[in-house]
C-alpha atoms as a PDB file:
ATOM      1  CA  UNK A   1     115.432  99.217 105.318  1.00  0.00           C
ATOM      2  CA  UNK A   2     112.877  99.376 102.293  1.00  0.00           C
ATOM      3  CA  UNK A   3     110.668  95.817 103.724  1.00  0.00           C
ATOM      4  CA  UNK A   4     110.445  98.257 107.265  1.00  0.00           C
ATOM      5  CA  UNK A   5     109.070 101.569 105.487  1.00  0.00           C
ATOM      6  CA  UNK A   6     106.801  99.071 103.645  1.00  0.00           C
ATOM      7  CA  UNK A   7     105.331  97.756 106.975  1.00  0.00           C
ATOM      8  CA  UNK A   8     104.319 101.575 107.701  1.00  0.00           C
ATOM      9  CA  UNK A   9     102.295 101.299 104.663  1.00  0.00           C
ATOM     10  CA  UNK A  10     102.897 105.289 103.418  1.00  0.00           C
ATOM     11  CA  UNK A  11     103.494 106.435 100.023  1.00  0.00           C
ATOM     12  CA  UNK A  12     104.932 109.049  98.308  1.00  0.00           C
ATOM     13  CA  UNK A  13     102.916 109.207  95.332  1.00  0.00           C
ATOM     14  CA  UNK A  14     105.244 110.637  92.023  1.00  0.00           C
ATOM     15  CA  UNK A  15     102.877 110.478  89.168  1.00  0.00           C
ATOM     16  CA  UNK A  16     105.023 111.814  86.575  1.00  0.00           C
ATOM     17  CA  UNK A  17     103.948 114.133  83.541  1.00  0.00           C
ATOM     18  CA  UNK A  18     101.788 111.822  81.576  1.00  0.00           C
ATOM     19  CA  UNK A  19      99.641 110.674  84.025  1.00  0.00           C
ATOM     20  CA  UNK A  20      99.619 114.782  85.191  1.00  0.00           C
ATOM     21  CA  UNK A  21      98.943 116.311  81.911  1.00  0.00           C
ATOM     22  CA  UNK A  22      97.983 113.377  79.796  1.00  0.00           C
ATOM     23  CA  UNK A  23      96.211 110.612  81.671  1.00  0.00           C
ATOM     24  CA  UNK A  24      95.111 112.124  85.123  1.00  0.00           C
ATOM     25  CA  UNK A  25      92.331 108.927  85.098  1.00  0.00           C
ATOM     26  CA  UNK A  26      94.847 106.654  86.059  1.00  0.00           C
ATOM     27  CA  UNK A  27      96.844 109.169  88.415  1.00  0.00           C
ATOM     28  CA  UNK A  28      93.346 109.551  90.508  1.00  0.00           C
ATOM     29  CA  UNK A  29      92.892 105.550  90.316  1.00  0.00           C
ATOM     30  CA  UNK A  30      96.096 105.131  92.056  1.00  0.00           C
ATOM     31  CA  UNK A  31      95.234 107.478  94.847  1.00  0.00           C
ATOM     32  CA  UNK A  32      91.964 105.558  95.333  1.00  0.00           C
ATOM     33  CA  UNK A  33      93.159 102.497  95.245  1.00  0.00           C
ATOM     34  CA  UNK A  34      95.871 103.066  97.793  1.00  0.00           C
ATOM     35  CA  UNK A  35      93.097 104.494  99.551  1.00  0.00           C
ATOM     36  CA  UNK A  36      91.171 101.649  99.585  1.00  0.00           C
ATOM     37  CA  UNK A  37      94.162  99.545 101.491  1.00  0.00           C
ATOM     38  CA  UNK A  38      94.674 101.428 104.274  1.00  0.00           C
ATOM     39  CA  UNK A  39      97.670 103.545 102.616  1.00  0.00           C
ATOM     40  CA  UNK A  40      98.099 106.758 103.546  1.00  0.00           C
ATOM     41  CA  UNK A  41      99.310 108.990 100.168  1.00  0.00           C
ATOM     42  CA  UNK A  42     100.364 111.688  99.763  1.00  0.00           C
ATOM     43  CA  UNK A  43     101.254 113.977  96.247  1.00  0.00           C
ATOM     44  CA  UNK A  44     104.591 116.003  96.820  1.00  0.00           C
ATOM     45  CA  UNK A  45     105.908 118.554  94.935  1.00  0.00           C
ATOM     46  CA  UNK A  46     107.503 117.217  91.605  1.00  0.00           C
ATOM     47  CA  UNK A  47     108.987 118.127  88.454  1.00  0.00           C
ATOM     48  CA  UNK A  48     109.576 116.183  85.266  1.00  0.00           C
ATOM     49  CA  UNK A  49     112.060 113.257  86.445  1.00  0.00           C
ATOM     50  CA  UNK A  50     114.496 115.119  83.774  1.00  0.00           C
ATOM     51  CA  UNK A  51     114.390 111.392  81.215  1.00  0.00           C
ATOM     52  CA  UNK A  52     113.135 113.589  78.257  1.00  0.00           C
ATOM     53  CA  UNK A  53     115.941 115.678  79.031  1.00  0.00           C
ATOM     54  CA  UNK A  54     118.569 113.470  79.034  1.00  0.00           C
ATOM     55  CA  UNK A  55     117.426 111.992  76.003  1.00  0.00           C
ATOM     56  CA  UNK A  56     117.944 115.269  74.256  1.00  0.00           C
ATOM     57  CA  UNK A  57     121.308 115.905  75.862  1.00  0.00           C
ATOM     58  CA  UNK A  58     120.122 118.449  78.259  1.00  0.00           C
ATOM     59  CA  UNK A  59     121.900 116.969  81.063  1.00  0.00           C
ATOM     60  CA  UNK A  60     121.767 120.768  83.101  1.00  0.00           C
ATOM     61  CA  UNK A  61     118.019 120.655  82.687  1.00  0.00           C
ATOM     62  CA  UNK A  62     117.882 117.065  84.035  1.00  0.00           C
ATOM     63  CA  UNK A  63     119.779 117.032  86.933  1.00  0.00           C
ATOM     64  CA  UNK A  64     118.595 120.590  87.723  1.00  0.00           C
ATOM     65  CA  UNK A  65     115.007 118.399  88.136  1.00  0.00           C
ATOM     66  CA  UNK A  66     117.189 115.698  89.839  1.00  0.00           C
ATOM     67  CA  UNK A  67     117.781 117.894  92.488  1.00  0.00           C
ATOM     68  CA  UNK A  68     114.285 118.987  92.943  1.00  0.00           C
ATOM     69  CA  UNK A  69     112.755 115.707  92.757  1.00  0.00           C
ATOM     70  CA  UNK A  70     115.675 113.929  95.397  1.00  0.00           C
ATOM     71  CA  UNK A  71     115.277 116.974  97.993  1.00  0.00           C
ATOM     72  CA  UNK A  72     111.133 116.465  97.832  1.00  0.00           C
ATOM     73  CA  UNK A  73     111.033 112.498  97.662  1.00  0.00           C
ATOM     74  CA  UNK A  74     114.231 111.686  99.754  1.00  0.00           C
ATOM     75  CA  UNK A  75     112.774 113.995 102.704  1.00  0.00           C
ATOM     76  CA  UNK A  76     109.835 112.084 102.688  1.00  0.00           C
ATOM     77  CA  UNK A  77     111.451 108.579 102.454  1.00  0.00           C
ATOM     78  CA  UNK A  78     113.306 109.606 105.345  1.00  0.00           C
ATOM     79  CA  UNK A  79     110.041 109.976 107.304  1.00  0.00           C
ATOM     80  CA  UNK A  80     109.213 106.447 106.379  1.00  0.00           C
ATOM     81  CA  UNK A  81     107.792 106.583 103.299  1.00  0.00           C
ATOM     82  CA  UNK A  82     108.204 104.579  99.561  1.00  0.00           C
ATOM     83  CA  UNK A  83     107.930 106.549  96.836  1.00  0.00           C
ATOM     84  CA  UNK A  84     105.431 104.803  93.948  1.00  0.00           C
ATOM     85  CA  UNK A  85     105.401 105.428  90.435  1.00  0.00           C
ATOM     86  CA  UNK A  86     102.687 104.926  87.556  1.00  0.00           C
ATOM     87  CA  UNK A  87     105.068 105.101  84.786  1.00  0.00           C
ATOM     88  CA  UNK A  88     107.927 102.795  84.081  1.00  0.00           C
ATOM     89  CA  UNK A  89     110.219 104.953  82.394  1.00  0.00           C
ATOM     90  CA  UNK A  90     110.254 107.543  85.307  1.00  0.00           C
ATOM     91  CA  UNK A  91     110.227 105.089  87.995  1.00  0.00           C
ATOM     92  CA  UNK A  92     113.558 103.308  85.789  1.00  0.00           C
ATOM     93  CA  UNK A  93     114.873 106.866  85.384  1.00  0.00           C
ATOM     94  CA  UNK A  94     114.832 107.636  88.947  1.00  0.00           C
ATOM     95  CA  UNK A  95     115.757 103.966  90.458  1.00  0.00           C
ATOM     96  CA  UNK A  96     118.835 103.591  88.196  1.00  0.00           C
ATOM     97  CA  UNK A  97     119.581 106.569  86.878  1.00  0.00           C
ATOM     98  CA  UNK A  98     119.475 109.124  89.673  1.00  0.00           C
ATOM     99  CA  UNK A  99     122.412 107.404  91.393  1.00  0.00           C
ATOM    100  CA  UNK A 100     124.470 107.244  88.268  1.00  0.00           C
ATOM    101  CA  UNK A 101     124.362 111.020  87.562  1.00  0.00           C
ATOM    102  CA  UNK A 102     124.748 112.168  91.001  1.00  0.00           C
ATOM    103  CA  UNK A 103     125.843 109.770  93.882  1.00  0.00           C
ATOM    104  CA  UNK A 104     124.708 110.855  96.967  1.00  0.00           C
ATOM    105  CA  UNK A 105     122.970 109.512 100.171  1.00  0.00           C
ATOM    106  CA  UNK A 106     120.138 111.089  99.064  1.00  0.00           C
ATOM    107  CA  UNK A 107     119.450 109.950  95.335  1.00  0.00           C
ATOM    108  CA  UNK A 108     120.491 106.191  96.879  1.00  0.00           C
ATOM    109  CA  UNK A 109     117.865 106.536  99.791  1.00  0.00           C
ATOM    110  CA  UNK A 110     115.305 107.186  97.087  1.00  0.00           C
ATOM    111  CA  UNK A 111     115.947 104.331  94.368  1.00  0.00           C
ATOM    112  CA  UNK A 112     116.037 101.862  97.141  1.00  0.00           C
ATOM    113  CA  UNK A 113     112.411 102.375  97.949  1.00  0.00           C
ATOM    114  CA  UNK A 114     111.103 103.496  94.818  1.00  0.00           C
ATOM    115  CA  UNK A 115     108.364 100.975  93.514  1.00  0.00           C
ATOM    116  CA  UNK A 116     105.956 100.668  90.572  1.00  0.00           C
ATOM    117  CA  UNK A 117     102.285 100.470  91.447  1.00  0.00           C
ATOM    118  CA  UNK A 118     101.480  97.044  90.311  1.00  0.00           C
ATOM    119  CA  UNK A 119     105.010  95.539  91.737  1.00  0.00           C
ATOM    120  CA  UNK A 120     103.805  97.807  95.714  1.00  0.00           C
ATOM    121  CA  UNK A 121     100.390  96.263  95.505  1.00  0.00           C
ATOM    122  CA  UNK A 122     101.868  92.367  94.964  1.00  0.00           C
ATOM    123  CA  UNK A 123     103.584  93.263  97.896  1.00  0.00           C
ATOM    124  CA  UNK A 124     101.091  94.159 100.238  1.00  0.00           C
ATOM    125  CA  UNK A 125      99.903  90.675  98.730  1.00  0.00           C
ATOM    126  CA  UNK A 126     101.984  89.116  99.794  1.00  0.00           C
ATOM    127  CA  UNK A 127     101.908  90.439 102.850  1.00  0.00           C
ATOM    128  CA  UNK A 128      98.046  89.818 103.461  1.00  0.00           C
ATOM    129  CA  UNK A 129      97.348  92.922 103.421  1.00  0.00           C
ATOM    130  CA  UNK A 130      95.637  93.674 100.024  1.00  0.00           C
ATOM    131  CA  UNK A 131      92.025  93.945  99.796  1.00  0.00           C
ATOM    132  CA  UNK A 132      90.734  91.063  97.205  1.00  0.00           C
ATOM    133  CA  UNK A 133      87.498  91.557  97.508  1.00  0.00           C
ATOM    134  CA  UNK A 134      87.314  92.418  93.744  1.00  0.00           C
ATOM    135  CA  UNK A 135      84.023  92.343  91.448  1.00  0.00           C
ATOM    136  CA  UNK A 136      84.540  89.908  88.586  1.00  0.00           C
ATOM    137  CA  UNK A 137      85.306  91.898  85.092  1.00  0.00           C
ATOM    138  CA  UNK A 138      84.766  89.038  82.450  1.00  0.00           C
ATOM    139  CA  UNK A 139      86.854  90.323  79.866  1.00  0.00           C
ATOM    140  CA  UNK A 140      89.579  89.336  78.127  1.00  0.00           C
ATOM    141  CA  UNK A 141      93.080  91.085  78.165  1.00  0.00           C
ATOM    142  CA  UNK A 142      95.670  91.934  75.984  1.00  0.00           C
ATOM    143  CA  UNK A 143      98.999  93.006  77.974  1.00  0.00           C
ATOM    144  CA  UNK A 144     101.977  94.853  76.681  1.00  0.00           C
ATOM    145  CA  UNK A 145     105.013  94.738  78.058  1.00  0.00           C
ATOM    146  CA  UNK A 146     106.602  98.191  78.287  1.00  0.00           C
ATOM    147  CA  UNK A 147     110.320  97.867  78.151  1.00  0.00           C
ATOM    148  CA  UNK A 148     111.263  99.778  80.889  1.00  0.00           C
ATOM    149  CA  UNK A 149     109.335  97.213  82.934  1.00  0.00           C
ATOM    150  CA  UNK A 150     111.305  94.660  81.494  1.00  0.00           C
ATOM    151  CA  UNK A 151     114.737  96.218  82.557  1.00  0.00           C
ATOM    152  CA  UNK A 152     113.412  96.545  85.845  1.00  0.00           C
ATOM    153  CA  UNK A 153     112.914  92.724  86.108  1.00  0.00           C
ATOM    154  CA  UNK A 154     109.399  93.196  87.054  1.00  0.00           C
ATOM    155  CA  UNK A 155     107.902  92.524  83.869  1.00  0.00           C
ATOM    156  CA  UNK A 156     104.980  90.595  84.724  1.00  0.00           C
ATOM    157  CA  UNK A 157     104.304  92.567  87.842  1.00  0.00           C
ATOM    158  CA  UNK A 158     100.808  94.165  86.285  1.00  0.00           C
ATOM    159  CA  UNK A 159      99.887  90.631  84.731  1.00  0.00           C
ATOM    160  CA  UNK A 160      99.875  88.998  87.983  1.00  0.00           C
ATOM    161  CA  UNK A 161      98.247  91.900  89.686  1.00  0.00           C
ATOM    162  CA  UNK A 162      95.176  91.804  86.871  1.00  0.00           C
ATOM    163  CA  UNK A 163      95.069  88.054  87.646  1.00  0.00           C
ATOM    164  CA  UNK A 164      93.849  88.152  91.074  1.00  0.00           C
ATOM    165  CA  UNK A 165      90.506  90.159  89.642  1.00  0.00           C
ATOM    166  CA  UNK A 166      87.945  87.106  89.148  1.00  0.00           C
ATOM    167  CA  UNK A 167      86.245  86.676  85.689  1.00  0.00           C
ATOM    168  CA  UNK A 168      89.756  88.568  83.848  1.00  0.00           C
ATOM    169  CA  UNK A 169      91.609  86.467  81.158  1.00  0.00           C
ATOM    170  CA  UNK A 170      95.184  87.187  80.124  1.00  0.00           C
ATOM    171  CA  UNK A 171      94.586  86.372  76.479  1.00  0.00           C
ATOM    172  CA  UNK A 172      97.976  87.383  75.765  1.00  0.00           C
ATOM    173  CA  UNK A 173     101.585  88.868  76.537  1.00  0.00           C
ATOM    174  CA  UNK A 174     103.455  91.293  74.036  1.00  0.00           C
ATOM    175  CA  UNK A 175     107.258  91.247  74.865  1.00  0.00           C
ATOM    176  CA  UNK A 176     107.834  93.377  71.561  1.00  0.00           C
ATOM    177  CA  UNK A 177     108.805  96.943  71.854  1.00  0.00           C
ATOM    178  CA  UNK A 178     106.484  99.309  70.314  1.00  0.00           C
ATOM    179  CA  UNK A 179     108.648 101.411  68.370  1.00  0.00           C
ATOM    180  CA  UNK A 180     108.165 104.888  70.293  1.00  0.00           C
ATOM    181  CA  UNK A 181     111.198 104.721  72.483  1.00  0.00           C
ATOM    182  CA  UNK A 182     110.480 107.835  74.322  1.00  0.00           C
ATOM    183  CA  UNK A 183     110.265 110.972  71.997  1.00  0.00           C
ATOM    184  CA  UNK A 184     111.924 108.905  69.292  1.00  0.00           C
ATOM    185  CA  UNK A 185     109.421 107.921  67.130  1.00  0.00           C
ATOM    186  CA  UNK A 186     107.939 111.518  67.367  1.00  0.00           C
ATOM    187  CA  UNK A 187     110.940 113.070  65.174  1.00  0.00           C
ATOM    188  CA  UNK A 188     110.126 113.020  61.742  1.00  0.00           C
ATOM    189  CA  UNK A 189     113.143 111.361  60.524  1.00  0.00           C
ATOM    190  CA  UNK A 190     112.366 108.338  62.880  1.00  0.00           C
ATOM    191  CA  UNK A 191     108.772 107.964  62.222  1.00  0.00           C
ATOM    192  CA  UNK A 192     108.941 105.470  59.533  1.00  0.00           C
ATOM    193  CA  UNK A 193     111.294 103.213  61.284  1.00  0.00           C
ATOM    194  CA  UNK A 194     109.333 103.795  64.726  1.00  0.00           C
ATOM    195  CA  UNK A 195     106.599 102.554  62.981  1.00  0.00           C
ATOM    196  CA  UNK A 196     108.159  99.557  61.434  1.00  0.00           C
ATOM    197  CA  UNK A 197     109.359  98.636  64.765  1.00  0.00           C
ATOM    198  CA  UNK A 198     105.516  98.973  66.298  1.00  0.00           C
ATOM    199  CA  UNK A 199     104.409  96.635  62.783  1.00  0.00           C
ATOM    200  CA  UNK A 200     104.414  93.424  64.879  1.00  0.00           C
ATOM    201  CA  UNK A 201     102.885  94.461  67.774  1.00  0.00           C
ATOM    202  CA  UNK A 202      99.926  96.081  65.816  1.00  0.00           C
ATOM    203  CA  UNK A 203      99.539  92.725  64.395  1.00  0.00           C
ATOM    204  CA  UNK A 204     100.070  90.511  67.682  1.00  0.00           C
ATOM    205  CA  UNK A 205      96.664  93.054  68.954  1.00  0.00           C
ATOM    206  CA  UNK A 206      94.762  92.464  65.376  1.00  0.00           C
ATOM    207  CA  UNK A 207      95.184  88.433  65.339  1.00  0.00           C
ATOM    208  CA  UNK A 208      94.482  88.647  69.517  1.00  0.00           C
ATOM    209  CA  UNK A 209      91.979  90.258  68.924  1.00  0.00           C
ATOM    210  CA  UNK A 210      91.089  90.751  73.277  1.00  0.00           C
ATOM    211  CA  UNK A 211      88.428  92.660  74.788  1.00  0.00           C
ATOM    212  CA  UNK A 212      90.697  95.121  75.866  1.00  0.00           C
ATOM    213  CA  UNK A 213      94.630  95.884  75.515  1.00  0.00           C
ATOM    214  CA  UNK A 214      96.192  96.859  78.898  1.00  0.00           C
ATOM    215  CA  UNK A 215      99.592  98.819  79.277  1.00  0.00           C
ATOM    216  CA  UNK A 216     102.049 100.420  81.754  1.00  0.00           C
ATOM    217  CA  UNK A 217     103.896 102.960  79.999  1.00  0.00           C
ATOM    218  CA  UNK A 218     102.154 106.003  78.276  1.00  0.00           C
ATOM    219  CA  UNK A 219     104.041 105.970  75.241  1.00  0.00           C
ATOM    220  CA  UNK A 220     103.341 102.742  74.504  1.00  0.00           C
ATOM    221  CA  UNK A 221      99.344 103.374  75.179  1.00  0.00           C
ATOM    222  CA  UNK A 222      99.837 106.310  72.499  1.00  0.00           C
ATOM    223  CA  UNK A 223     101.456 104.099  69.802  1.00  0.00           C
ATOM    224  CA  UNK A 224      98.961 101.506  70.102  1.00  0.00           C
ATOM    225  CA  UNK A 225      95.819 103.998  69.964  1.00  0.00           C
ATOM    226  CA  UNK A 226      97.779 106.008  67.205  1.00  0.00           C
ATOM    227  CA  UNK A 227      98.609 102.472  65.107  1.00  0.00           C
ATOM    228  CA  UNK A 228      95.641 100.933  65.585  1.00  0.00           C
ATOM    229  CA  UNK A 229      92.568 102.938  66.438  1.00  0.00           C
ATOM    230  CA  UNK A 230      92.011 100.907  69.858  1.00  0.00           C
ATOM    231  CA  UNK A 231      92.557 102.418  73.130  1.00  0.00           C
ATOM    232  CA  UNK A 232      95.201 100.536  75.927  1.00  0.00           C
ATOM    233  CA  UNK A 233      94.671 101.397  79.603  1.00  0.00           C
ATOM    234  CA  UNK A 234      96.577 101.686  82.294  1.00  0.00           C
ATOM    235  CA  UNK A 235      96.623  98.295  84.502  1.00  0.00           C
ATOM    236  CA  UNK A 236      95.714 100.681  87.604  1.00  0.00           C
ATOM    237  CA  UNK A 237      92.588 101.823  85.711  1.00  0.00           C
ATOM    238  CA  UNK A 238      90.867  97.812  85.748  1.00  0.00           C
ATOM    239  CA  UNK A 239      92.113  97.511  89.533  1.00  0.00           C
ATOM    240  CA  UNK A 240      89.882 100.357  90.352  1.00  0.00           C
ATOM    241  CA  UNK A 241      87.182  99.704  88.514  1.00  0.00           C
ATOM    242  CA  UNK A 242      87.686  95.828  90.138  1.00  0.00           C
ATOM    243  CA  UNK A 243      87.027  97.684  93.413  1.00  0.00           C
ATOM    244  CA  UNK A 244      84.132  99.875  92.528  1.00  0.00           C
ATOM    245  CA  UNK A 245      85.944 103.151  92.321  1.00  0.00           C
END
Protein backbone atom coordinates (compact mmCIF):
# COMPACT_ATOMS: atom_id res chain seq x y z
CA UNK A 1 0.00 0.00 0.00
CA UNK A 2 1.27 3.63 -0.95
CA UNK A 3 0.72 5.12 3.18
CA UNK A 4 3.27 1.74 3.98
CA UNK A 5 6.11 2.64 1.30
CA UNK A 6 5.63 6.20 2.69
CA UNK A 7 6.48 5.05 6.28
CA UNK A 8 9.93 3.71 4.73
CA UNK A 9 10.53 7.20 3.82
CA UNK A 10 12.54 6.34 0.21
CA UNK A 11 12.18 8.10 -2.95
CA UNK A 12 12.58 7.60 -6.33
CA UNK A 13 13.48 10.89 -7.48
CA UNK A 14 12.11 11.50 -11.50
CA UNK A 15 13.06 15.01 -12.22
CA UNK A 16 11.91 15.22 -15.64
CA UNK A 17 13.59 17.24 -18.62
CA UNK A 18 13.14 20.76 -17.48
CA UNK A 19 14.39 20.58 -14.26
CA UNK A 20 17.43 18.25 -16.14
CA UNK A 21 18.25 20.51 -18.93
CA UNK A 22 16.49 23.67 -17.99
CA UNK A 23 16.27 24.30 -14.27
CA UNK A 24 18.79 21.82 -12.57
CA UNK A 25 18.58 24.58 -9.35
CA UNK A 26 15.47 23.26 -8.35
CA UNK A 27 16.27 19.47 -9.30
CA UNK A 28 19.43 19.78 -6.72
CA UNK A 29 17.00 21.62 -4.09
CA UNK A 30 14.83 18.66 -4.07
CA UNK A 31 17.61 16.25 -3.42
CA UNK A 32 18.72 18.44 -0.49
CA UNK A 33 15.79 18.93 0.91
CA UNK A 34 14.80 15.30 1.02
CA UNK A 35 18.09 15.06 2.41
CA UNK A 36 17.53 17.16 5.07
CA UNK A 37 14.40 14.81 6.37
CA UNK A 38 15.90 11.78 6.72
CA UNK A 39 14.87 10.54 3.04
CA UNK A 40 16.95 8.45 1.39
CA UNK A 41 16.89 9.45 -2.72
CA UNK A 42 17.89 8.17 -5.15
CA UNK A 43 18.07 9.44 -9.24
CA UNK A 44 17.21 6.39 -11.59
CA UNK A 45 17.62 6.11 -14.99
CA UNK A 46 14.88 8.15 -16.94
CA UNK A 47 13.79 9.30 -20.17
CA UNK A 48 11.38 12.03 -21.21
CA UNK A 49 7.90 10.80 -19.64
CA UNK A 50 6.88 10.71 -23.57
CA UNK A 51 3.89 14.01 -22.78
CA UNK A 52 5.64 16.12 -25.55
CA UNK A 53 5.24 13.20 -27.58
CA UNK A 54 1.89 12.50 -27.28
CA UNK A 55 1.06 15.92 -27.79
CA UNK A 56 2.54 15.73 -31.22
CA UNK A 57 0.94 12.40 -32.03
CA UNK A 58 4.01 10.39 -31.62
CA UNK A 59 2.34 7.84 -29.64
CA UNK A 60 5.44 5.04 -30.71
CA UNK A 61 7.92 7.52 -29.31
CA UNK A 62 5.87 7.89 -26.09
CA UNK A 63 5.12 4.68 -25.02
CA UNK A 64 8.53 3.49 -26.29
CA UNK A 65 9.66 6.02 -23.10
CA UNK A 66 6.66 4.49 -21.21
CA UNK A 67 8.29 1.40 -21.17
CA UNK A 68 11.59 2.66 -20.10
CA UNK A 69 10.40 4.85 -17.47
CA UNK A 70 7.70 1.88 -15.88
CA UNK A 71 10.59 -0.91 -16.00
CA UNK A 72 13.13 1.75 -14.02
CA UNK A 73 10.48 3.37 -11.54
CA UNK A 74 8.12 0.29 -11.04
CA UNK A 75 11.33 -1.89 -10.02
CA UNK A 76 12.11 0.48 -7.55
CA UNK A 77 8.54 1.00 -6.14
CA UNK A 78 8.54 -2.56 -5.74
CA UNK A 79 11.51 -2.28 -3.34
CA UNK A 80 9.50 0.14 -1.32
CA UNK A 81 9.95 3.18 -2.77
CA UNK A 82 7.51 6.43 -4.05
CA UNK A 83 8.46 7.89 -6.94
CA UNK A 84 8.43 12.07 -6.61
CA UNK A 85 8.13 14.46 -9.24
CA UNK A 86 9.09 18.32 -9.61
CA UNK A 87 6.95 18.95 -12.51
CA UNK A 88 3.22 18.67 -12.69
CA UNK A 89 2.71 17.84 -16.13
CA UNK A 90 5.06 14.73 -15.94
CA UNK A 91 3.98 13.64 -12.64
CA UNK A 92 -0.03 14.02 -14.32
CA UNK A 93 1.36 12.29 -17.42
CA UNK A 94 2.67 9.40 -15.61
CA UNK A 95 -0.15 9.08 -12.69
CA UNK A 96 -3.05 9.14 -15.20
CA UNK A 97 -1.84 8.61 -18.27
CA UNK A 98 0.56 5.69 -18.07
CA UNK A 99 -2.31 3.37 -17.12
CA UNK A 100 -4.53 4.56 -19.89
CA UNK A 101 -2.05 3.78 -22.71
CA UNK A 102 -0.81 0.61 -21.41
CA UNK A 103 -2.60 -1.28 -18.50
CA UNK A 104 -0.42 -3.31 -16.74
CA UNK A 105 0.58 -4.20 -13.09
CA UNK A 106 3.41 -2.34 -13.61
CA UNK A 107 2.33 1.22 -14.97
CA UNK A 108 -0.62 0.84 -12.02
CA UNK A 109 2.08 0.06 -9.26
CA UNK A 110 3.75 3.28 -10.32
CA UNK A 111 0.79 5.95 -10.50
CA UNK A 112 -0.36 4.74 -7.18
CA UNK A 113 2.71 6.02 -5.46
CA UNK A 114 3.73 8.68 -7.62
CA UNK A 115 3.68 12.11 -5.68
CA UNK A 116 4.54 15.76 -6.34
CA UNK A 117 7.18 17.28 -4.10
CA UNK A 118 5.19 19.81 -2.29
CA UNK A 119 1.98 17.29 -1.91
CA UNK A 120 5.21 14.22 -0.31
CA UNK A 121 6.52 16.87 2.00
CA UNK A 122 2.73 17.84 3.52
CA UNK A 123 2.75 14.37 4.10
CA UNK A 124 5.60 13.74 6.08
CA UNK A 125 3.76 16.78 7.85
CA UNK A 126 1.46 15.38 8.65
CA UNK A 127 3.06 12.68 9.79
CA UNK A 128 5.49 14.65 12.21
CA UNK A 129 8.08 13.96 10.49
CA UNK A 130 9.07 17.17 8.57
CA UNK A 131 11.75 19.30 9.78
CA UNK A 132 10.16 22.99 10.52
CA UNK A 133 12.84 24.43 11.77
CA UNK A 134 12.76 27.00 8.89
CA UNK A 135 14.54 30.60 8.86
CA UNK A 136 11.92 33.30 8.37
CA UNK A 137 11.99 34.73 4.54
CA UNK A 138 9.88 38.02 4.91
CA UNK A 139 8.73 38.28 1.55
CA UNK A 140 5.77 38.37 -0.09
CA UNK A 141 4.50 35.72 -2.67
CA UNK A 142 2.79 35.55 -5.71
CA UNK A 143 1.59 31.80 -6.54
CA UNK A 144 0.47 30.39 -9.81
CA UNK A 145 -1.45 27.69 -10.15
CA UNK A 146 -0.19 25.37 -12.89
CA UNK A 147 -3.05 23.47 -14.34
CA UNK A 148 -1.84 20.22 -14.22
CA UNK A 149 -1.79 20.73 -10.45
CA UNK A 150 -5.21 21.60 -10.57
CA UNK A 151 -6.35 18.30 -12.34
CA UNK A 152 -4.50 16.51 -9.89
CA UNK A 153 -6.68 17.97 -7.06
CA UNK A 154 -3.69 19.10 -5.26
CA UNK A 155 -3.76 22.55 -6.24
CA UNK A 156 -2.83 24.28 -3.21
CA UNK A 157 -0.36 21.65 -2.19
CA UNK A 158 2.86 24.21 -2.73
CA UNK A 159 0.78 27.16 -1.07
CA UNK A 160 0.37 25.35 2.06
CA UNK A 161 3.85 23.97 1.98
CA UNK A 162 5.35 27.83 1.55
CA UNK A 163 3.05 28.67 4.49
CA UNK A 164 4.70 26.80 7.14
CA UNK A 165 8.11 29.03 6.36
CA UNK A 166 7.74 31.96 9.08
CA UNK A 167 7.92 35.63 7.87
CA UNK A 168 6.34 34.32 3.99
CA UNK A 169 3.04 36.01 2.83
CA UNK A 170 0.79 34.48 0.19
CA UNK A 171 -0.11 37.81 -1.37
CA UNK A 172 -1.96 36.04 -3.91
CA UNK A 173 -3.34 32.88 -5.90
CA UNK A 174 -3.54 32.79 -9.85
CA UNK A 175 -6.07 30.03 -10.90
CA UNK A 176 -5.74 31.38 -14.63
CA UNK A 177 -3.94 29.32 -17.14
CA UNK A 178 -1.03 30.93 -18.65
CA UNK A 179 -1.54 30.37 -22.16
CA UNK A 180 1.56 27.97 -22.95
CA UNK A 181 -0.23 24.69 -22.73
CA UNK A 182 2.78 22.61 -23.25
CA UNK A 183 4.56 23.32 -26.65
CA UNK A 184 1.42 25.12 -27.76
CA UNK A 185 2.06 28.50 -27.46
CA UNK A 186 5.59 27.87 -28.98
CA UNK A 187 4.07 27.22 -32.65
CA UNK A 188 3.88 30.24 -34.47
CA UNK A 189 0.37 30.02 -35.46
CA UNK A 190 -0.63 29.81 -31.69
CA UNK A 191 1.51 32.48 -30.35
CA UNK A 192 -0.87 35.27 -30.54
CA UNK A 193 -3.68 33.45 -28.97
CA UNK A 194 -1.18 31.82 -26.31
CA UNK A 195 -0.46 35.11 -25.47
CA UNK A 196 -3.92 36.45 -25.20
CA UNK A 197 -4.68 33.63 -22.99
CA UNK A 198 -1.42 34.57 -20.60
CA UNK A 199 -2.97 38.64 -20.88
CA UNK A 200 -4.71 38.24 -17.48
CA UNK A 201 -2.32 36.60 -15.64
CA UNK A 202 0.45 39.15 -16.68
CA UNK A 203 -1.85 41.63 -15.27
CA UNK A 204 -3.03 39.70 -11.98
CA UNK A 205 1.36 39.77 -11.35
CA UNK A 206 1.55 43.71 -12.45
CA UNK A 207 -1.49 44.96 -10.07
CA UNK A 208 0.03 42.19 -7.24
CA UNK A 209 2.76 43.47 -7.58
CA UNK A 210 4.64 40.58 -4.74
CA UNK A 211 8.13 40.29 -3.87
CA UNK A 212 8.43 37.31 -5.72
CA UNK A 213 6.10 35.06 -8.10
CA UNK A 214 6.37 31.32 -7.22
CA UNK A 215 5.39 28.40 -9.68
CA UNK A 216 5.26 24.59 -10.16
CA UNK A 217 5.31 23.92 -13.70
CA UNK A 218 8.24 25.09 -16.01
CA UNK A 219 6.25 26.27 -18.73
CA UNK A 220 4.40 28.38 -16.84
CA UNK A 221 7.78 29.92 -15.11
CA UNK A 222 8.86 30.56 -18.92
CA UNK A 223 5.65 32.44 -19.92
CA UNK A 224 5.71 34.57 -17.00
CA UNK A 225 9.59 35.56 -17.35
CA UNK A 226 8.98 35.76 -21.24
CA UNK A 227 5.56 38.11 -20.67
CA UNK A 228 6.71 40.00 -18.12
CA UNK A 229 10.41 40.40 -17.55
CA UNK A 230 10.15 38.92 -13.83
CA UNK A 231 11.48 35.64 -12.93
CA UNK A 232 8.94 32.75 -11.06
CA UNK A 233 10.67 30.03 -9.04
CA UNK A 234 10.09 26.85 -8.31
CA UNK A 235 8.23 26.42 -4.74
CA UNK A 236 11.14 23.78 -3.90
CA UNK A 237 13.72 26.54 -4.52
CA UNK A 238 12.22 28.94 -1.19
CA UNK A 239 11.94 25.54 0.89
CA UNK A 240 15.61 25.18 0.54
CA UNK A 241 16.68 28.31 0.93
CA UNK A 242 14.04 28.22 4.24
CA UNK A 243 16.46 25.51 5.42
CA UNK A 244 19.80 27.02 4.68
CA UNK A 245 20.69 24.96 1.68
Amino acid sequence: MASDRLTKKKVAYYHGCFADYYYPEAGKATVKVLKKNGVKVVVPDQVCCGLPMMAKGNLKGALKNLESNTLALGKLVSEGYVVVATCPSCGLFIKRDYPALKSSDKTRLVSENIYHISEYLLKLHERGELDTGFKPIPQTIFYHTPCHLKVQEISDASVRLLQLIPGISVKYVSKVCCGLSGSYGYDKDNYRRSQEIASELYREIKEVNADRIVDDCGGCELQIEAGTGKKAEHPIILVAEAYNL
